[in-house]
Protein backbone atom coordinates (compact mmCIF):
# COMPACT_ATOMS: atom_id res chain seq x y z
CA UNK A 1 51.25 8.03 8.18
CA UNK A 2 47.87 9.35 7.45
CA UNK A 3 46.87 7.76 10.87
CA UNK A 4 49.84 9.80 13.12
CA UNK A 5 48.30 12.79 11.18
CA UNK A 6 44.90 12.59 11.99
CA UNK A 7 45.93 12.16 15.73
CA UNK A 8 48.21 14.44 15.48
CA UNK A 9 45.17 17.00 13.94
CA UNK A 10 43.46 16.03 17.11
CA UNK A 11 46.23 17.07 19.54
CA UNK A 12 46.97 20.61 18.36
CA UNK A 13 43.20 21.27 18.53
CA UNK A 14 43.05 20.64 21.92
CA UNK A 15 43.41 24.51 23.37
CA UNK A 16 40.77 25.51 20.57
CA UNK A 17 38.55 22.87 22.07
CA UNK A 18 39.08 23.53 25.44
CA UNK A 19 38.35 27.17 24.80
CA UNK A 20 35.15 26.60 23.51
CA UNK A 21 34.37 23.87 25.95
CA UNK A 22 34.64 27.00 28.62
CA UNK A 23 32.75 29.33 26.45
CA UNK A 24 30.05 27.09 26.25
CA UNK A 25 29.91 26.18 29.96
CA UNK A 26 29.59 30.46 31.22
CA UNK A 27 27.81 31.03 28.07
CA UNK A 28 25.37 28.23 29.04
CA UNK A 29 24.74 28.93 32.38
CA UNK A 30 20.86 30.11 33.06
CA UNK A 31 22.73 32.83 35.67
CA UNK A 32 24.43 34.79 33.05
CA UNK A 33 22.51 37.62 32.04
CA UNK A 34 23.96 37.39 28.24
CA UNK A 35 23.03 33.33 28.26
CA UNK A 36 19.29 34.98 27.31
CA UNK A 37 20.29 37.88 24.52
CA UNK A 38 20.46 37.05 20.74
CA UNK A 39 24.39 37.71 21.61
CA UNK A 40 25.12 35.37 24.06
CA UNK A 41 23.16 32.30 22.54
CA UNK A 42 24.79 33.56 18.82
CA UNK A 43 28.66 33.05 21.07
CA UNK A 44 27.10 30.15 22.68
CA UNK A 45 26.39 28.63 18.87
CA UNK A 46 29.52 29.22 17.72
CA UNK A 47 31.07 27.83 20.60
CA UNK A 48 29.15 24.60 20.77
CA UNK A 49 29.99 24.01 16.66
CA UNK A 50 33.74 24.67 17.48
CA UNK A 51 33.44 22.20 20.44
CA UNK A 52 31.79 19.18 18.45
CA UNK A 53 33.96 19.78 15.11
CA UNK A 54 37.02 19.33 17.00
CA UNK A 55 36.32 17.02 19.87
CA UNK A 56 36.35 12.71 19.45
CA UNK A 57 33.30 11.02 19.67
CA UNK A 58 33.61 7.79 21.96
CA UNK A 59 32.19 4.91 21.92
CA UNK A 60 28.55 5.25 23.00
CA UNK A 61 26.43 3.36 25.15
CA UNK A 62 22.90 1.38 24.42
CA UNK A 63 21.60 3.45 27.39
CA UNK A 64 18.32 1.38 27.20
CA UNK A 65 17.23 1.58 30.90
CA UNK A 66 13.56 -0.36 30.44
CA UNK A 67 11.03 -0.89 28.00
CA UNK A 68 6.64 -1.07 28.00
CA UNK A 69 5.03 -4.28 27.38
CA UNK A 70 1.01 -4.05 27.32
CA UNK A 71 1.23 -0.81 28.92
CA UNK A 72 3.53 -1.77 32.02
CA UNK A 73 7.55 -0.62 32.11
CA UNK A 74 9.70 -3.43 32.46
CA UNK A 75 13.17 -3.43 33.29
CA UNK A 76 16.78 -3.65 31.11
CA UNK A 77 19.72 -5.20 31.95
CA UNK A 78 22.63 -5.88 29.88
CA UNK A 79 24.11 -9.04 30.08
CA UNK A 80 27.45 -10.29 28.62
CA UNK A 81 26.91 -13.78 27.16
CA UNK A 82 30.48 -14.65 25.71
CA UNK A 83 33.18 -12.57 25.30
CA UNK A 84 35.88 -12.62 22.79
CA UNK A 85 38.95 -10.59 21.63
CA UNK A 86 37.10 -9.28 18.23
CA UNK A 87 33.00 -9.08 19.84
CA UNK A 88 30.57 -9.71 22.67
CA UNK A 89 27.53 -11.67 22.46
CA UNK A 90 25.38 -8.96 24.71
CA UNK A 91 21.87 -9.70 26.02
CA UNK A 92 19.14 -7.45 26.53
CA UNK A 93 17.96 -9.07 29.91
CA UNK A 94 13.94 -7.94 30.44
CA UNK A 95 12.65 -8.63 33.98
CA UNK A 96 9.53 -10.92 32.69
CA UNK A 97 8.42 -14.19 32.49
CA UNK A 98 7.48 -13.82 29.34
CA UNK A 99 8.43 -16.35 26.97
CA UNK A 100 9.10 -14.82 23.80
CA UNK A 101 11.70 -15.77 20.66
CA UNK A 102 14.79 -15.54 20.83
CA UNK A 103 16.50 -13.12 18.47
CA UNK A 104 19.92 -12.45 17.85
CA UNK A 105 20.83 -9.18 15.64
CA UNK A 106 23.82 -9.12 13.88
CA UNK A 107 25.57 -6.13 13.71
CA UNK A 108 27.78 -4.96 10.91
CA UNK A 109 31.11 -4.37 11.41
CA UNK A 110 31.66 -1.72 9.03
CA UNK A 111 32.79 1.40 10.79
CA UNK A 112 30.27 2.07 13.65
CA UNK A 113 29.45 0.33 16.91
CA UNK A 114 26.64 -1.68 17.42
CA UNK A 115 25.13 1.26 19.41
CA UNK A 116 24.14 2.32 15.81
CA UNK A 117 20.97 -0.33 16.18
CA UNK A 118 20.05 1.42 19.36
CA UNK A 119 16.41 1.95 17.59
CA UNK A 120 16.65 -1.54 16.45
CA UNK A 121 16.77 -3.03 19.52
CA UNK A 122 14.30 -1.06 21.17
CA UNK A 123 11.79 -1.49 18.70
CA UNK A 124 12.03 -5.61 18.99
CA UNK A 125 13.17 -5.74 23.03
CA UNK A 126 8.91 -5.43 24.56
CA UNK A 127 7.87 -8.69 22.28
CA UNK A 128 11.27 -10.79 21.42
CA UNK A 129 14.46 -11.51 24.12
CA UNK A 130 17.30 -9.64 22.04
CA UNK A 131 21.02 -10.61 21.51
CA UNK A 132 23.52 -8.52 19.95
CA UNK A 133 27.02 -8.80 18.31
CA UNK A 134 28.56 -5.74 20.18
CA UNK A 135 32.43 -5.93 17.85
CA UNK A 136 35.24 -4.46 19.46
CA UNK A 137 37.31 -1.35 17.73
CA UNK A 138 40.32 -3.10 16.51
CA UNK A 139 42.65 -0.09 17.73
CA UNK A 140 41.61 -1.82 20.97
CA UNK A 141 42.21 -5.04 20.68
CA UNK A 142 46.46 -6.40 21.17
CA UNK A 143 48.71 -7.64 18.49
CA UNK A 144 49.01 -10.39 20.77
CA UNK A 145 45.08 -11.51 20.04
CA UNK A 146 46.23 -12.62 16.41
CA UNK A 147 44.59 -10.75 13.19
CA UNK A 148 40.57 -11.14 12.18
CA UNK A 149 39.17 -11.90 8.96
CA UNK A 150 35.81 -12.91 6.89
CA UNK A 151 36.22 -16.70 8.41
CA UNK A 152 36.75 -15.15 11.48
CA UNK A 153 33.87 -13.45 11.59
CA UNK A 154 31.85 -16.63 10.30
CA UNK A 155 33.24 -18.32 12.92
CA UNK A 156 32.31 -16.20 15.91
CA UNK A 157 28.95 -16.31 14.55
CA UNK A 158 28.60 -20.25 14.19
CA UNK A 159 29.50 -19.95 17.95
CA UNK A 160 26.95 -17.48 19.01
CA UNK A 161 24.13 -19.24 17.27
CA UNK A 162 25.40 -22.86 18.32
CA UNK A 163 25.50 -21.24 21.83
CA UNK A 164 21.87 -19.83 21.87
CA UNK A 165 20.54 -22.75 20.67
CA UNK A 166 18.23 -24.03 17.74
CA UNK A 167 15.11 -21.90 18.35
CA UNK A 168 17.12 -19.02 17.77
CA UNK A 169 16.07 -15.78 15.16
CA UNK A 170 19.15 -14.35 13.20
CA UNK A 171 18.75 -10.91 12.18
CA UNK A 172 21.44 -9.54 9.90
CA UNK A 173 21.86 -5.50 9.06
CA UNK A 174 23.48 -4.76 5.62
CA UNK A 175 27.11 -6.12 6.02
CA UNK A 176 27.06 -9.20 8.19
CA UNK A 177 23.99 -10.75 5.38
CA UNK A 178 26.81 -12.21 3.91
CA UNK A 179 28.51 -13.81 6.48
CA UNK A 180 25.26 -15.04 8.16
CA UNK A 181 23.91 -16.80 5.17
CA UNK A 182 27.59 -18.57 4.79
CA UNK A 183 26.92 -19.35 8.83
CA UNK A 184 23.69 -20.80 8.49
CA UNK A 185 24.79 -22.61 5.10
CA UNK A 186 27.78 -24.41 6.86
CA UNK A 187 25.41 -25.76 9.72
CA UNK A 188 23.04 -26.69 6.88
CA UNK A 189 25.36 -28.89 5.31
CA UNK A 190 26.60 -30.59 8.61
CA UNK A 191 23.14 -31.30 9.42
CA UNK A 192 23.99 -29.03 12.62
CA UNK A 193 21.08 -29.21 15.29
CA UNK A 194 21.75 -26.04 16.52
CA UNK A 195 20.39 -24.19 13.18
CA UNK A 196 18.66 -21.26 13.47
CA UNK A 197 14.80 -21.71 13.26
CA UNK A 198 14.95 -18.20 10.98
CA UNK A 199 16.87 -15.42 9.20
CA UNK A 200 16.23 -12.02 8.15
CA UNK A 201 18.77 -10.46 5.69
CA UNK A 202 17.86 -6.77 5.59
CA UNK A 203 19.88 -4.40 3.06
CA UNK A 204 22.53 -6.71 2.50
CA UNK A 205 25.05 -7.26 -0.34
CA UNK A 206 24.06 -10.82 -0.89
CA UNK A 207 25.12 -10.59 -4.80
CA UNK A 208 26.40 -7.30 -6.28
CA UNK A 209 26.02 -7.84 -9.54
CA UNK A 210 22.48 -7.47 -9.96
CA UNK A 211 22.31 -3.36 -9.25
CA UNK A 212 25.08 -1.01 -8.22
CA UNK A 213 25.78 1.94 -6.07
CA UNK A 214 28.79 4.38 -5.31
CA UNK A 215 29.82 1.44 -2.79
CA UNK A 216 29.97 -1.42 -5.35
CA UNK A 217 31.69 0.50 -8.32
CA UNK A 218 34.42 1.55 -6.20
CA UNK A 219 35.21 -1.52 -4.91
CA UNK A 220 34.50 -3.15 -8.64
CA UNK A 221 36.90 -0.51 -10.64
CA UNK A 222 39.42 -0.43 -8.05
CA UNK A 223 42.29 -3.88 -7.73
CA UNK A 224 42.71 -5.20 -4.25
CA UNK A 225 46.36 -3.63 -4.19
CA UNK A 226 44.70 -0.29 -4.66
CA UNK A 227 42.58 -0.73 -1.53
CA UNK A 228 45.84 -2.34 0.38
CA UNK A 229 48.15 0.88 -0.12
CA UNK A 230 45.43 3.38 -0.07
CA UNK A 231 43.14 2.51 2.96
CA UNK A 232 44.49 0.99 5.45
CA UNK A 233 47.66 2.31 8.01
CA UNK A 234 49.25 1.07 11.51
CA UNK A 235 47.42 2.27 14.71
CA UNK A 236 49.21 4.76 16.79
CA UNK A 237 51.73 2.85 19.29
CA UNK A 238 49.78 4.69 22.24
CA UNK A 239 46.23 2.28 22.00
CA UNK A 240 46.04 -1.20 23.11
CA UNK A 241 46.33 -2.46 19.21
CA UNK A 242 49.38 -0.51 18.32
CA UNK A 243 50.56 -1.30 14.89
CA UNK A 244 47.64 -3.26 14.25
CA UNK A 245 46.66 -2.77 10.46
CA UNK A 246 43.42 -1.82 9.92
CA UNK A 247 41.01 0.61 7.67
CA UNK A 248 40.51 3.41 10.37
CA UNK A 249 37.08 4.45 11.35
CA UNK A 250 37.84 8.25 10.21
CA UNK A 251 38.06 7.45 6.80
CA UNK A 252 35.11 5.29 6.68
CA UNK A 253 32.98 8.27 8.11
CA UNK A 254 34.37 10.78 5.47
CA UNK A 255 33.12 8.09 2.76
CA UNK A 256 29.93 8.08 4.94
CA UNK A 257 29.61 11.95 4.92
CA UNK A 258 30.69 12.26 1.25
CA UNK A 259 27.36 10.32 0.12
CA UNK A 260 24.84 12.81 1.25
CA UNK A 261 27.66 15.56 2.21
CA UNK A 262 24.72 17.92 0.73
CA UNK A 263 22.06 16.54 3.07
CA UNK A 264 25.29 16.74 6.29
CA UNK A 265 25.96 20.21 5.54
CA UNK A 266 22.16 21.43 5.51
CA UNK A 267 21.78 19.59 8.82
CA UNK A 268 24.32 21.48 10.45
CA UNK A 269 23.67 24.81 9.15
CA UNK A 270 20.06 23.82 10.94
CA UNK A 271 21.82 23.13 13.65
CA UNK A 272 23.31 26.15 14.71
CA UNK A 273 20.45 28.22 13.40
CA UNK A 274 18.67 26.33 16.02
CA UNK A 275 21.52 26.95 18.39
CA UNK A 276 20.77 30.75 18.20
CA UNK A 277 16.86 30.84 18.59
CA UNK A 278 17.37 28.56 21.50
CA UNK A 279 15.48 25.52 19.93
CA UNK A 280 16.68 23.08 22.60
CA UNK A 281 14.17 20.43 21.35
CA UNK A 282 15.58 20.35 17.71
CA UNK A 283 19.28 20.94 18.66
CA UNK A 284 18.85 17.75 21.48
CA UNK A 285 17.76 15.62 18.17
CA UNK A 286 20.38 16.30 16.14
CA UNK A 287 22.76 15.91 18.79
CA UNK A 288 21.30 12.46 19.75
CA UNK A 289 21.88 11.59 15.96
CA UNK A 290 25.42 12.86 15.07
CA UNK A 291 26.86 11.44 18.73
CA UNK A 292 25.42 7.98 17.48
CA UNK A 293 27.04 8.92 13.82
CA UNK A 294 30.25 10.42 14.32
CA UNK A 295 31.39 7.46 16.70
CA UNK A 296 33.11 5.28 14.41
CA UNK A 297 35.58 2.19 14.91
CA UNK A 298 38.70 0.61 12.90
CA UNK A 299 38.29 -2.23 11.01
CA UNK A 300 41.00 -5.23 10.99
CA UNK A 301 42.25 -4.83 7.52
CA UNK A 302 42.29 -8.90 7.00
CA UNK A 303 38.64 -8.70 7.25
CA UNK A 304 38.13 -5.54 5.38
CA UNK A 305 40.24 -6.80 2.00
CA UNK A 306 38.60 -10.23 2.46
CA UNK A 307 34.95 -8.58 2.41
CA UNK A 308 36.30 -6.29 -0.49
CA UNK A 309 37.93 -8.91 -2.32
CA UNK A 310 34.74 -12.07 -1.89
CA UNK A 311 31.77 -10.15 -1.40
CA UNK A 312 32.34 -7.11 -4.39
CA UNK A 313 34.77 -8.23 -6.71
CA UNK A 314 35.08 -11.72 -7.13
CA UNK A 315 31.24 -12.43 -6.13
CA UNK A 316 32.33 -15.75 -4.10
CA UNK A 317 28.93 -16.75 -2.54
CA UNK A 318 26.17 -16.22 -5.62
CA UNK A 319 29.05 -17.60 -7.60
CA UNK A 320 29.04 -20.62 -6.23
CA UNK A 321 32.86 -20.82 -4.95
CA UNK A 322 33.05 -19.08 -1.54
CA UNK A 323 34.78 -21.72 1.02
CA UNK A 324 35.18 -21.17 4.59
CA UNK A 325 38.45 -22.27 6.76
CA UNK A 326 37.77 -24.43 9.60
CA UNK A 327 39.92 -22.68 12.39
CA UNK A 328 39.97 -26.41 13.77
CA UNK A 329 41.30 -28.41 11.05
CA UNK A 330 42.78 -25.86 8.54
CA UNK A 331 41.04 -27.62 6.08
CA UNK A 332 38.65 -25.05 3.46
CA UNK A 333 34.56 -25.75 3.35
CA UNK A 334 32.33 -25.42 0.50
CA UNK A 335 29.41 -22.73 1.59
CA UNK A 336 26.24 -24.28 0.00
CA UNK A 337 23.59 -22.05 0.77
CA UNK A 338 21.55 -24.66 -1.50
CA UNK A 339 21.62 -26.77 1.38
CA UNK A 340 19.24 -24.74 3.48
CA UNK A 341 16.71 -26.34 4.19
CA UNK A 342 15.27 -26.00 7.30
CA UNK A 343 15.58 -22.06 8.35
CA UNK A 344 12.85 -19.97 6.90
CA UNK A 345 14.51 -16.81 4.91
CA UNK A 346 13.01 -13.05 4.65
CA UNK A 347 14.53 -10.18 2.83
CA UNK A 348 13.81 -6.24 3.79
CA UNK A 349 14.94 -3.70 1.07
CA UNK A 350 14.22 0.09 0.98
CA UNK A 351 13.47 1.65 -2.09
CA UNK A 352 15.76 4.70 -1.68
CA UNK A 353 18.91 2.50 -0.65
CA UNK A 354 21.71 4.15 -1.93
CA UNK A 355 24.18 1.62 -0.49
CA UNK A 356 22.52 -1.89 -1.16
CA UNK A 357 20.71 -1.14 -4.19
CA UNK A 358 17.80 -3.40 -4.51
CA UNK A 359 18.03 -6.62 -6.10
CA UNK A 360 21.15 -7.55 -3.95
CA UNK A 361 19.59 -8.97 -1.17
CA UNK A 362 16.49 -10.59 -2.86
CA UNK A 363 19.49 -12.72 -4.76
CA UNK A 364 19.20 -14.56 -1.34
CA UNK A 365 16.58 -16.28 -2.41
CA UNK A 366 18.29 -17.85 -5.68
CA UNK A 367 20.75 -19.03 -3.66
CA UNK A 368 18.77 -21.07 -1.58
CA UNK A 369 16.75 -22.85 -3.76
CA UNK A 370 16.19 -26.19 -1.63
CA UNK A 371 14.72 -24.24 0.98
CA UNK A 372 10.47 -24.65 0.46
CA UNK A 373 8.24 -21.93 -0.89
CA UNK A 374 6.43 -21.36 2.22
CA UNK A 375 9.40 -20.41 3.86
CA UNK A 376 10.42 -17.83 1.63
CA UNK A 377 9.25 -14.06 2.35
CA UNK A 378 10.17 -11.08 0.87
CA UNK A 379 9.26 -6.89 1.98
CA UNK A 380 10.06 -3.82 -0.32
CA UNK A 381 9.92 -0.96 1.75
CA UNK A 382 9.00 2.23 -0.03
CA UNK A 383 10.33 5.31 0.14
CA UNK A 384 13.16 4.19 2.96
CA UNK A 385 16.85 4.28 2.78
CA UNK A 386 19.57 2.45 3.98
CA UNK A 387 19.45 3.73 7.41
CA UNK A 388 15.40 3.70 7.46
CA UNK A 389 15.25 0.17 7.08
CA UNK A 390 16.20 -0.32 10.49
CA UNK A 391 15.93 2.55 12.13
CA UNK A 392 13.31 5.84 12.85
CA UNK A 393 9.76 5.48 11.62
CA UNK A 394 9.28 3.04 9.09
CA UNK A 395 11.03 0.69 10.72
CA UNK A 396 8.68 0.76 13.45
CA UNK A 397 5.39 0.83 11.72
CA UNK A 398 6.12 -1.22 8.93
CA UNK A 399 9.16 -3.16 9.22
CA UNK A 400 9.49 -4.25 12.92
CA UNK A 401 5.99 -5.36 12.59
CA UNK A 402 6.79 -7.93 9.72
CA UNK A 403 9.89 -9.54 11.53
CA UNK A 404 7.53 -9.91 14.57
CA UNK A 405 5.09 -12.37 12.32
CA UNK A 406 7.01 -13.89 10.54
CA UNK A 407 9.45 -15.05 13.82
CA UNK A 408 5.97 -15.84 15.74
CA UNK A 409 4.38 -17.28 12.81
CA UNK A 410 7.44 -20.29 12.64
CA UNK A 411 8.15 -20.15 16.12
CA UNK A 412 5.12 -21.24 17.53
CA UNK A 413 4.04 -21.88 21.33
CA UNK A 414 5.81 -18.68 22.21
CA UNK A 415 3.30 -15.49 24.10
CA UNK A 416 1.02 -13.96 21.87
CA UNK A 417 1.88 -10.00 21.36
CA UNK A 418 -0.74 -8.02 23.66
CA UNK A 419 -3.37 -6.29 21.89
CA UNK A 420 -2.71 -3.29 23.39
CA UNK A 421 0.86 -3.16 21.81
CA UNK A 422 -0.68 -4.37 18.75
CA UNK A 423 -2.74 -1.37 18.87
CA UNK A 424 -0.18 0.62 17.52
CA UNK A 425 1.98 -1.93 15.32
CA UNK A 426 -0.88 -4.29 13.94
CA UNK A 427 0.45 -8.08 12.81
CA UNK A 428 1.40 -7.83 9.58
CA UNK A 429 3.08 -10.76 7.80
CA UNK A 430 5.27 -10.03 4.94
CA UNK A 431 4.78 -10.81 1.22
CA UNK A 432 5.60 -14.46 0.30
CA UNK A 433 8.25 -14.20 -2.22
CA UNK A 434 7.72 -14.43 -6.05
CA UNK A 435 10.45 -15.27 -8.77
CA UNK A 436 7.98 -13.20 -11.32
CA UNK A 437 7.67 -9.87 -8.95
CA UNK A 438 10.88 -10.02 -6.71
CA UNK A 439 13.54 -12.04 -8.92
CA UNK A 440 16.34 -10.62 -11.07
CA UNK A 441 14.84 -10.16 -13.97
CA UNK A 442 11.67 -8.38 -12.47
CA UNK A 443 13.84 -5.94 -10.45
CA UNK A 444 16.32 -5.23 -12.76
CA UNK A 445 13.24 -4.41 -14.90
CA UNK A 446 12.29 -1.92 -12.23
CA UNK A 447 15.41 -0.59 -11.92
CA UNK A 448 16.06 0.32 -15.36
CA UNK A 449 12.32 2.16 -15.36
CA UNK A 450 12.66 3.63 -11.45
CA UNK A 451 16.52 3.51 -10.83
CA UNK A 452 18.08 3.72 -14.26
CA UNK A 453 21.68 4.90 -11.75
CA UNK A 454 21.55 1.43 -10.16
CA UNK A 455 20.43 -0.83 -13.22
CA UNK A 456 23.04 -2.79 -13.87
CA UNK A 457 23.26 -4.93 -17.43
CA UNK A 458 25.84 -7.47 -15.90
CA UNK A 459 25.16 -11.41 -17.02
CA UNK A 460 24.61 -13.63 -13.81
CA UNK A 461 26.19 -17.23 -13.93
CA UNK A 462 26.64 -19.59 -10.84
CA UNK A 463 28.29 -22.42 -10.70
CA UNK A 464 25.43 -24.32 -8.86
CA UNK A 465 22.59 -25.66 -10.48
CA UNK A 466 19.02 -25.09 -9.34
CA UNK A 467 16.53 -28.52 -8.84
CA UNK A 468 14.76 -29.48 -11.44
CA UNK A 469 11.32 -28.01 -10.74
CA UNK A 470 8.74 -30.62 -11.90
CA UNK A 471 5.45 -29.68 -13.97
CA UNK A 472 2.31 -31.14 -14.43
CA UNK A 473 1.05 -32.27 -18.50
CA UNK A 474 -1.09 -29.24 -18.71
CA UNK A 475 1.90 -26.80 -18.01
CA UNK A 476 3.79 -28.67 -20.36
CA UNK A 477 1.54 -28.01 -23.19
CA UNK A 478 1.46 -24.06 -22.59
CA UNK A 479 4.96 -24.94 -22.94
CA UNK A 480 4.40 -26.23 -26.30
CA UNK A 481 5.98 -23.98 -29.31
CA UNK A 482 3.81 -24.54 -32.91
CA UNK A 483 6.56 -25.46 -35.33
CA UNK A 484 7.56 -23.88 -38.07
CA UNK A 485 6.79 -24.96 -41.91
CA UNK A 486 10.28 -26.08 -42.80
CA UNK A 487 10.19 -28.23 -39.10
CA UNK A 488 6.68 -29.57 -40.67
CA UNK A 489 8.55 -30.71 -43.93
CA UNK A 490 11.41 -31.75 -42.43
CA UNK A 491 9.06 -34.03 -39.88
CA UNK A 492 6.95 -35.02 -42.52
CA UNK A 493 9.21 -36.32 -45.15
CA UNK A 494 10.92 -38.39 -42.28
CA UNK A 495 7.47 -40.12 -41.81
CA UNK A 496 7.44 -41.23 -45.06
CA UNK A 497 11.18 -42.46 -45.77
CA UNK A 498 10.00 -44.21 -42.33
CA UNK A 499 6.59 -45.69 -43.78
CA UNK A 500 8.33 -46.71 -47.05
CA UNK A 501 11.23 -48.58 -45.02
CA UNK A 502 8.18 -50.28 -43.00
CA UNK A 503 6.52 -51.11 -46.18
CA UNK A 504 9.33 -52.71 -47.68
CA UNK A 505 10.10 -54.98 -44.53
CA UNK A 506 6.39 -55.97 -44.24
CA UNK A 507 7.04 -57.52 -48.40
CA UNK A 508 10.26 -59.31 -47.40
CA UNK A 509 8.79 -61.06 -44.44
CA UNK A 510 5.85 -61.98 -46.56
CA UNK A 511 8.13 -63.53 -49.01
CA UNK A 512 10.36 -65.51 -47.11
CA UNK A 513 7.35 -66.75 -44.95
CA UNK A 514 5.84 -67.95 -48.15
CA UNK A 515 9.34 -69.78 -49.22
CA UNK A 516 9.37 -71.77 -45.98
CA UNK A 517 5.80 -73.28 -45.99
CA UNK A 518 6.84 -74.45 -49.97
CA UNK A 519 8.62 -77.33 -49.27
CA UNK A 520 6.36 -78.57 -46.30
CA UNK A 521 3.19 -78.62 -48.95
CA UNK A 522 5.50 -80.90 -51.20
């Protein structure tokens, strides 16, 4: 019902809207003598915030038109690589020979379109040949398609990568870390060909229980029935997906908003202030920002509860005991991420993430604890939130720079980055990772000192059980513990019940040696 009510909000609006959509076209208009008074732009303000308060925010486009490599514009096209009900594999298609990794970025399906990663994109398209998950809105998308869930999702993405091939980059944005890793583990453990070469698992909830946020107590306090009756309604019979079920976009954005609904309201009241001293540069930005934002998408509730249900309460995949349903067979997979072996793994956290806490994704790394040291690689990105991490300025100074060397630096034989674009985002290769500086126990240590609203106290246990590292004699004797006196006594009065036994079988022998050779002497 809630559904029929928002729409139904957005209907009766419509005069208001198209009121102030007319306002704002005379009061606009460089001809009208009150377009330059304090008046007219203060009508002209108020106008424009009527206009975007009440209007709906499509879907957006990617809009990227070319991009500059060493100095020279090159040309975008976007290509559509397969296409399914629930997502598009899309291809940023550069007019170059150059021959540069392959990258596919994962998008999260969690309430915006994959336009969201616009900056992403853009920052990676002069020196890498991009791919994209672009997921469809499920309003969209017919009854008649069937529903969409976590295996789903794990699914489409074993297709993608099997379809790009085996020199392929995977690049996963908060959600979709999850389902990646359980991707790459199930190709791991069939010995797949087509694995990618490696992954990068940036603000992810890889295992919840090692910090918290807002996000993770809700879901963690709350039953799975709660989220079923609360969340999710039927979409209006007049889309495509009428009667679909699904967690609408709306509410996902006023969960969004409610975060930092301090930070929103500031914004806006900057906005129209702005507005009135005829600012255009400043109003343009935040316009460019809140189109991108405000555009949201609905969510098939099978994958929604799923993610809900594995990822934040029950803690399938660092637990051990997440399985995956072959769509072919029927039949349910153990995900071993211990199996990885062969695709190099690097983490990205921000410092200020106030939706995966830090610790989460690092857990990555305990989970795959086959794959070799020198393919592990961790960056901590200070002061950066969630949405810094791949997107505005530290993602292009810092970040972007670290993916770039540590793709070229395992995918070898590929163009070297020109030195004039390295001019302004020098090679930097991320931190290798360390158990005593970026494990649980270190960052949970950090927490508590930093973060003391994300520690979390919450004892970790996994069903699977790490190698057994081996060590050399000398670090086995810093092992070594002194005992204690009453060990010393106890260890010493065992020697001598022992050397008094050994005594007393040394006199026997002696005797009945000496009664055999008797009777020979006789």
């Amino acid at each position: 019902m809630l559904y029929q009510l928002h729409e139904l909000k957005h209907a009766l609006m419509m005069p208001l809207r198209m009121q102030a959509s007319f306002t704002r076209t005379i009061m606009g208009n460089p001809q009208n003598p009150l377009s330059k008074t304090q008046f007219g732009r203060m009508i002209l303000a108020n106008a424009t915030m009527i206009e975007r308060m009440t209007r709906r925010f499509e879907r957006p486009e990617f809009g990227l038109k070319h991009t500059v490599i060493d100095g020279k514009k090159v040309s975008i096209k976007e290509e559509i690589i397969a296409e399914k009900p629930f997502g598009t594999l899309l291809n940023f298609k550069r007019d170059t020979k150059r021959n540069d990794p392959k990258i596919l970025i994962v998008a999260p399906m969690s309430g915006h379109y994959a336009t969201l990663l616009r900056g992403t994109v853009e920052a990676l398209l002069p020196h890498h040949d991009v791919y994209i998950t672009d997921w469809e809105d499920a309003r969209q998308v017919p009854m008649s398609e069937g529903s969409f869930n976590f295996d789903d999702y794990v699914t489409y993405l074993r297709e993608f990568m099997s379809l790009l091939g085996p020199n392929t980059h995977v690049l996963a944005v908060c959600q979709p870390a999850v389902p990646v890793l359980a991707a790459i583990s199930l190709m791991a453990s069939e010995n797949d060909p087509n694995q990618p070469m490696t992954m990068t698992l940036m603000g992810g909830p890889i295992d919840t229980r090692v910090s918290k946020t807002e996000v993770t107590e809700l879901a963690e306090t709350r039953p799975l029935k709660w989220f079923e009756n609360s969340v999710l309604y039927n979409v209006p019979f007049h889309y495509p997906g009428g009667q679909r079920r699904v967690y609408p976009g709306f509410l996902q954005l006023s969960g969004f908003m409610s975060m930092n609904l301090d930070t929103h309201i500031d914004s806006h009241v900057k906005f129209y202030q702005h507005l009135i001293e005829g600012d255009d540069d400043s109003s343009e930005k935040h316009k460019k920002f809140y189109n991108e934002y405000l555009s949201v998408m609905d969510i098939p509730s099978e994958f929604y509860l799923q993610t809900v249900a594995e990822v934040f309460q029950k803690h399938s995949l660092p637990r051990g005991e997440m399985k995956w349903r072959d769509p072919h067979t029927d039949k349910l997979i153990d995900v071993r991420p211990q199996d990885i072996n062969h695709t190099a793994l690097l983490t990205i956290e921000g410092e200020l993430d106030d939706i995966s806490a830090r610790g989460q994704t690092t857990a990555a790394h305990n989970l795959c604890y086959s794959l070799a040291q020198r393919k592990q690689f961790h960056h901590f990105q200070l002061e950066c939130g969630h949405y810094g991490i791949f997107n505005g300025g530290r993602w292009r100074e810092h970040i972007m720079p670290r993916i770039r060397t540590f793709i070229r630096n395992f995918d070898t034989g590929k163009d070297p980055v020109p030195a004039k674009d390295l001019e302004n985002s020098p090679a930097t290769m991320p931190d290798r990772f360390d158990h005593d500086k970026h494990g649980i126990v270190a960052v949970r240590r950090w927490l508590k000192e930093h973060q003391p609203q994300n520690y979390k106290d919450t004892k970790i246990v996994s069903k699977t059980k790490p190698l057994a590292k081996k060590t050399s004699q000398a670090q086995n004797k810093k092992k070594l513990v002194p005992p204690t006196k009453k060990q010393e006594r106890s260890v010493n009065e065992i020697q001598d019940k022992a050397t008094t036994k050994s005594k007393k079988v040394t006199k026997k022998r002696k005797q009945t040696s000496k009664s055999k050779k008797s009777p020979a002497k006789s």
